[in-house]
C-alpha atoms as a PDB file:
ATOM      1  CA  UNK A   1     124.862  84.565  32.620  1.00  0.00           C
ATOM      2  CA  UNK A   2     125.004  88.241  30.735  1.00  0.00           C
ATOM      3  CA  UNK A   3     125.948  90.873  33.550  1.00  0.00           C
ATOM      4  CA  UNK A   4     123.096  93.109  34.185  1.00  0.00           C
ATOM      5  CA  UNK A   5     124.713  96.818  34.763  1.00  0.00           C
ATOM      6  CA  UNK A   6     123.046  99.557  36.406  1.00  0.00           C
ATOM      7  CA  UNK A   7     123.977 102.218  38.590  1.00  0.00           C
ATOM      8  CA  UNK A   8     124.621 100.518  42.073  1.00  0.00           C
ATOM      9  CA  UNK A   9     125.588 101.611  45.655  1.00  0.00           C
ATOM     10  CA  UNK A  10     127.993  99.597  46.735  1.00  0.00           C
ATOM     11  CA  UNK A  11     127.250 100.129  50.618  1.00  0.00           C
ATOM     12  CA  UNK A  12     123.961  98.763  49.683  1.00  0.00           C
ATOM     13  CA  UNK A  13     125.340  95.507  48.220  1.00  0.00           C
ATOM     14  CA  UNK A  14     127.715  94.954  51.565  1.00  0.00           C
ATOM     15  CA  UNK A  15     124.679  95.309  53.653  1.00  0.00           C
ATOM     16  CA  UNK A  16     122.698  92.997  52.001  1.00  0.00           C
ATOM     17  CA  UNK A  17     125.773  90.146  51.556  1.00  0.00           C
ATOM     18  CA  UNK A  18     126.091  90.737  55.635  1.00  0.00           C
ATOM     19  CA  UNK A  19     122.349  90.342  56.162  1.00  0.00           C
ATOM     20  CA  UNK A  20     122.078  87.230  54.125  1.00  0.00           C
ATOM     21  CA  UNK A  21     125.487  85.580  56.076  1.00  0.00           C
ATOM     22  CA  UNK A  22     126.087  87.850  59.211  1.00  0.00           C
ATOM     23  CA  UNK A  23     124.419  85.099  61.574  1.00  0.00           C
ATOM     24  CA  UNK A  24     127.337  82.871  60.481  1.00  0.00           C
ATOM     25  CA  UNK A  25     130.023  85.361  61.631  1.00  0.00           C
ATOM     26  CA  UNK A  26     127.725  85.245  65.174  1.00  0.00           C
ATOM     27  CA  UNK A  27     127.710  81.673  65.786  1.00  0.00           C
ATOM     28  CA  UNK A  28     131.686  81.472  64.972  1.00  0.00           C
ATOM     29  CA  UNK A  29     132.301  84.384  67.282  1.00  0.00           C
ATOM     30  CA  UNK A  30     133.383  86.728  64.853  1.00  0.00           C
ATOM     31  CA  UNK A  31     132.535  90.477  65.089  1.00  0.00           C
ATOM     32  CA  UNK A  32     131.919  92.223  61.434  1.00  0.00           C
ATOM     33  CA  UNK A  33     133.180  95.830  61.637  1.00  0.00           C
ATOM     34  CA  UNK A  34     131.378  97.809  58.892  1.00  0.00           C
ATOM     35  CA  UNK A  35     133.476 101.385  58.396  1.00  0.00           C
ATOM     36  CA  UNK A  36     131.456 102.325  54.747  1.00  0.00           C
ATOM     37  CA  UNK A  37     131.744 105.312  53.597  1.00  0.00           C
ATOM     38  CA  UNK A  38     127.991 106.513  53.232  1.00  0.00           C
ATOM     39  CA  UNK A  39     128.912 109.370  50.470  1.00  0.00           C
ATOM     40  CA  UNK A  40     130.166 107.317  47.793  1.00  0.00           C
ATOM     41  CA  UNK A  41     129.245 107.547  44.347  1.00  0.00           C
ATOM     42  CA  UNK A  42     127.564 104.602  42.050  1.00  0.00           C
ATOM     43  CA  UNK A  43     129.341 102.524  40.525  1.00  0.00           C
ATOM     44  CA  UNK A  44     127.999 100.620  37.493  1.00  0.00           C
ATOM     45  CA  UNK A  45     127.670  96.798  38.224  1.00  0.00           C
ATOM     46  CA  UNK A  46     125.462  94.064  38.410  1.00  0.00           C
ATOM     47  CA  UNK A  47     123.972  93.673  41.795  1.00  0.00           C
ATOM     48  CA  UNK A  48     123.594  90.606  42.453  1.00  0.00           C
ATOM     49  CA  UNK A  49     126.861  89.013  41.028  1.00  0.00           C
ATOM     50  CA  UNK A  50     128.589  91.745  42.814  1.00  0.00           C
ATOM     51  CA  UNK A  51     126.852  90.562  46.009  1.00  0.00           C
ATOM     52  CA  UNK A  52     127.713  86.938  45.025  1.00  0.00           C
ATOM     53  CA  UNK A  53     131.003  87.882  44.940  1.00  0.00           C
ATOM     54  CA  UNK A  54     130.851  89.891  48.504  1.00  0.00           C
ATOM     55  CA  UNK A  55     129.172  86.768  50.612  1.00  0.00           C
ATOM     56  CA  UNK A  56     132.063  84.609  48.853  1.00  0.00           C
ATOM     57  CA  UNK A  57     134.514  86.606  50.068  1.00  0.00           C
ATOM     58  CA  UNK A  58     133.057  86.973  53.881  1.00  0.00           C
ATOM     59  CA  UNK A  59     132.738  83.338  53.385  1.00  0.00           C
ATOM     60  CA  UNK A  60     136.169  82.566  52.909  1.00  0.00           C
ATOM     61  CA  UNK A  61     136.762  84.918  55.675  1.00  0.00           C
ATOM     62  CA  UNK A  62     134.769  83.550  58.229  1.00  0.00           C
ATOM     63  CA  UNK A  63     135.927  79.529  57.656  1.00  0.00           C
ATOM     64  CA  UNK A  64     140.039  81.316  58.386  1.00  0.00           C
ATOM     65  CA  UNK A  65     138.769  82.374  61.436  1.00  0.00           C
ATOM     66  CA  UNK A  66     137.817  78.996  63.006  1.00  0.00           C
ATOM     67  CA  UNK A  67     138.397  80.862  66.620  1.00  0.00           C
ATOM     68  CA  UNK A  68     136.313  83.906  66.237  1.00  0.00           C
ATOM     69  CA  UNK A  69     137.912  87.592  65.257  1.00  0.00           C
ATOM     70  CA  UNK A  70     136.989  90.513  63.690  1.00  0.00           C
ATOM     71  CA  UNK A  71     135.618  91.373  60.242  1.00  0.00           C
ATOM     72  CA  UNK A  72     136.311  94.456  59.002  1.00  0.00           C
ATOM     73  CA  UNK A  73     134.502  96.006  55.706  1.00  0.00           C
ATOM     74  CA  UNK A  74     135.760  99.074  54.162  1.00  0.00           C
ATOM     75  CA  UNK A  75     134.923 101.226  51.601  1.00  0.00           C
ATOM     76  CA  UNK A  76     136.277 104.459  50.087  1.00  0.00           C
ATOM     77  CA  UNK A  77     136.964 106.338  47.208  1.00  0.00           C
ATOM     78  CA  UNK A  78     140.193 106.401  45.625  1.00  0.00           C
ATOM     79  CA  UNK A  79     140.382 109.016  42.834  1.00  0.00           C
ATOM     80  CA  UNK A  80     137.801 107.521  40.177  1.00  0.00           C
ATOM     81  CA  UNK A  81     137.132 104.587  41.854  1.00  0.00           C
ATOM     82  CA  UNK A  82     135.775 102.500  44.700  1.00  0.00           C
ATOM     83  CA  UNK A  83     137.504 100.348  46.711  1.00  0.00           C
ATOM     84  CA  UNK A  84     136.374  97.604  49.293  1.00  0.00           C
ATOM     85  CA  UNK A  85     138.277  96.178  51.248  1.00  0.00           C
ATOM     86  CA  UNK A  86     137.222  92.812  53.228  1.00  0.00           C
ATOM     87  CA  UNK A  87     139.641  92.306  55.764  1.00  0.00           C
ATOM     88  CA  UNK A  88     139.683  89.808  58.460  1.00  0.00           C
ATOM     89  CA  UNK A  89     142.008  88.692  61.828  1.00  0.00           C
ATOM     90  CA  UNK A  90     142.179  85.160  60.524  1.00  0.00           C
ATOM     91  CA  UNK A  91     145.025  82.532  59.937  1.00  0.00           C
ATOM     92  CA  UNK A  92     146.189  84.278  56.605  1.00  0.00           C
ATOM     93  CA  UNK A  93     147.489  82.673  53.014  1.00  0.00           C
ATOM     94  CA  UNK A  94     151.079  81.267  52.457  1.00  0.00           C
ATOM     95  CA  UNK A  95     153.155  82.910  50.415  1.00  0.00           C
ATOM     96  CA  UNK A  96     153.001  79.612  48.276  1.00  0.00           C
ATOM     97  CA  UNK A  97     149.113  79.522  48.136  1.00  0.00           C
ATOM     98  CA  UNK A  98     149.201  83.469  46.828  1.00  0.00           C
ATOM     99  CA  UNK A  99     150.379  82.540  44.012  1.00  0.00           C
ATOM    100  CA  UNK A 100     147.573  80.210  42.997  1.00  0.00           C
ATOM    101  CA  UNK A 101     144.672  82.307  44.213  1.00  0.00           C
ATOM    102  CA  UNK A 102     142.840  83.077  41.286  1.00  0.00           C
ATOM    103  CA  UNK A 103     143.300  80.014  39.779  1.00  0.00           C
ATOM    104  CA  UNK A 104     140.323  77.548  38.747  1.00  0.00           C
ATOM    105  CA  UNK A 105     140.011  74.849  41.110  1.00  0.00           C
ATOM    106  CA  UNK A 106     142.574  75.911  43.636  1.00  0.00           C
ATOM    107  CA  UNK A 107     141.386  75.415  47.339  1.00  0.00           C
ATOM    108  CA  UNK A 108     143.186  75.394  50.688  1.00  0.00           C
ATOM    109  CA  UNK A 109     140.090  73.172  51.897  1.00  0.00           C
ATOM    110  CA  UNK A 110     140.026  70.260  52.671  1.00  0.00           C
ATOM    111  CA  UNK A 111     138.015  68.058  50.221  1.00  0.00           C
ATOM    112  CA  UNK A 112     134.068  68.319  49.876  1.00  0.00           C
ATOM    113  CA  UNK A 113     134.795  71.613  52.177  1.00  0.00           C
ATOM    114  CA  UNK A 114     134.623  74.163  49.181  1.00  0.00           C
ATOM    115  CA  UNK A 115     131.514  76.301  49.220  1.00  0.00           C
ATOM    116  CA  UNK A 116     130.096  78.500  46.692  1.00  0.00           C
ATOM    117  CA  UNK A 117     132.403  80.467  43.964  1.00  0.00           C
ATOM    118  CA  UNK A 118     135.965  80.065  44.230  1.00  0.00           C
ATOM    119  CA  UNK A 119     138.387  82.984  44.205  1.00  0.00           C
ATOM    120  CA  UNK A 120     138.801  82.500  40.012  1.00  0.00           C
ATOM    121  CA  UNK A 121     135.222  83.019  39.215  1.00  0.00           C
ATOM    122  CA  UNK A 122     135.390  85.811  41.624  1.00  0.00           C
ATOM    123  CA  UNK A 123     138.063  87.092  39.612  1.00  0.00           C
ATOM    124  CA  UNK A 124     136.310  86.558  36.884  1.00  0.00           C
ATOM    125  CA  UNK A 125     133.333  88.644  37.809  1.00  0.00           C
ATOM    126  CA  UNK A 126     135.213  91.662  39.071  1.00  0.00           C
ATOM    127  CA  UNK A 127     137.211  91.922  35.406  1.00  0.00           C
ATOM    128  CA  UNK A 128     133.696  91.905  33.648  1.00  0.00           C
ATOM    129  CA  UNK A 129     133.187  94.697  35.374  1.00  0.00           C
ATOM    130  CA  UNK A 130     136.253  96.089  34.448  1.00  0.00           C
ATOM    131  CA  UNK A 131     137.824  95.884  38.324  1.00  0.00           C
ATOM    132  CA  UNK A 132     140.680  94.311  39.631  1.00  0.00           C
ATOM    133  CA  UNK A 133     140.762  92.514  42.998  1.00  0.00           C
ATOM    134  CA  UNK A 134     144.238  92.268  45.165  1.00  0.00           C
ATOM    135  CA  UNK A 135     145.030  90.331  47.930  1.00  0.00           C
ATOM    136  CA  UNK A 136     147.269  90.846  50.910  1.00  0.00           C
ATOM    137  CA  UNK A 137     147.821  88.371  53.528  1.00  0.00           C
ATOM    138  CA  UNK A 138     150.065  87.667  56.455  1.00  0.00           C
ATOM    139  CA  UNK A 139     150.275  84.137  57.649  1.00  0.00           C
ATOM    140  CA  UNK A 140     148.802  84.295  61.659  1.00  0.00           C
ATOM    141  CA  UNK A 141     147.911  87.656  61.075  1.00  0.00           C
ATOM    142  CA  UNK A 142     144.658  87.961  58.476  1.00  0.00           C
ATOM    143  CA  UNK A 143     144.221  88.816  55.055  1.00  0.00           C
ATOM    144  CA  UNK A 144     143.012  91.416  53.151  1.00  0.00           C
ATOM    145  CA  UNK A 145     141.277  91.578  49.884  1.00  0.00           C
ATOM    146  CA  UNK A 146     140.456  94.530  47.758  1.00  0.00           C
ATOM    147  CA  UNK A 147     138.400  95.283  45.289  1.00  0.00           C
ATOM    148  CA  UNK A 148     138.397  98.073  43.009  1.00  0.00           C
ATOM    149  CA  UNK A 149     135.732  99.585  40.775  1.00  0.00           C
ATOM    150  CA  UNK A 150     135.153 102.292  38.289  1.00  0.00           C
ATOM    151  CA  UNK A 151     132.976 105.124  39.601  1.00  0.00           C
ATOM    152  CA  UNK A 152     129.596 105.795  37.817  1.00  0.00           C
ATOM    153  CA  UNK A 153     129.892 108.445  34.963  1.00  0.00           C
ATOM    154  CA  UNK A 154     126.901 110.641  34.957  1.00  0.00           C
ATOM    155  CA  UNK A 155     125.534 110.342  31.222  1.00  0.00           C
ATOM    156  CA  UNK A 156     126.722 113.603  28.927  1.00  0.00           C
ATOM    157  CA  UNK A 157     130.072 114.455  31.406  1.00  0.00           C
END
């Protein structure tokens, strides 16, 4: 499926992705913390992959807190770009598991447990639009992932 880029707000997409999957966070007891920073610029992406990508992510975040916690989603702007961060309070990655991520196929669930995109084709999407997504995780603690994109350049600048 060809990307279809246009000037997006980013707080927009993050709203949306919670409105479609918030109710899950509420019936696993988990509070979603939304600290967006309401001056950003655009960025140019394709809306709904890049909210495909966002519900995957708060997904993933809700099934490692199986005991409720807290949700945190964050955006700022770091020099020319955007950055999101999803964090959450839940039982965090191994160091082992870290490693394989990104790669196709590569789950932590248990089988027939997987939903939606996994962490490659989320990968995937966020290069296409020339991003980069990190990941930082203590085990017990929570995890954080982080996704950076390129600021909208206004046309003629």
């Amino acid at each position: 499926l060809e990307p279809l880029f246009r000037p997006v707000n980013v707080n927009e997409v993050i709203q949306q992705a919670i409105s479609l999957i918030g109710h899950q966070a509420q019936i696993n007891n988990i509070e979603i913390i939304e600290a967006l920073n309401p001056s950003l610029p655009m960025v140019t992406a394709d809306f709904d992959q890049l909210r495909q990508v966002l519900i995957n992510l708060i997904l993933n975040a809700i099934q490692a807190m199986p005991n409720g916690g807290t949700l945190t989603l964050h955006t700022s702007q770091e020099d020319n770009q955007i950055r999101i961060d999803i964090a959450d309070t839940g039982c965090g990655i191994s160091e082992e598991n870290m490693s394989k991520l990104f790669t196709p196929f590569f789950t932590t669930k248990e089988r027939g447990q997987g939903v939606g995109l996994g962490l490659a084709v989320i990968h995937g999407i966020i290069q296409r639009h020339k991003g980069s997504i990190e990941v930082e995780s203590e085990v017990g603690k929570g995890t954080t992932f982080t996704i950076y994109l390129g600021v909208q350049h206004e046309e003629g600048h």
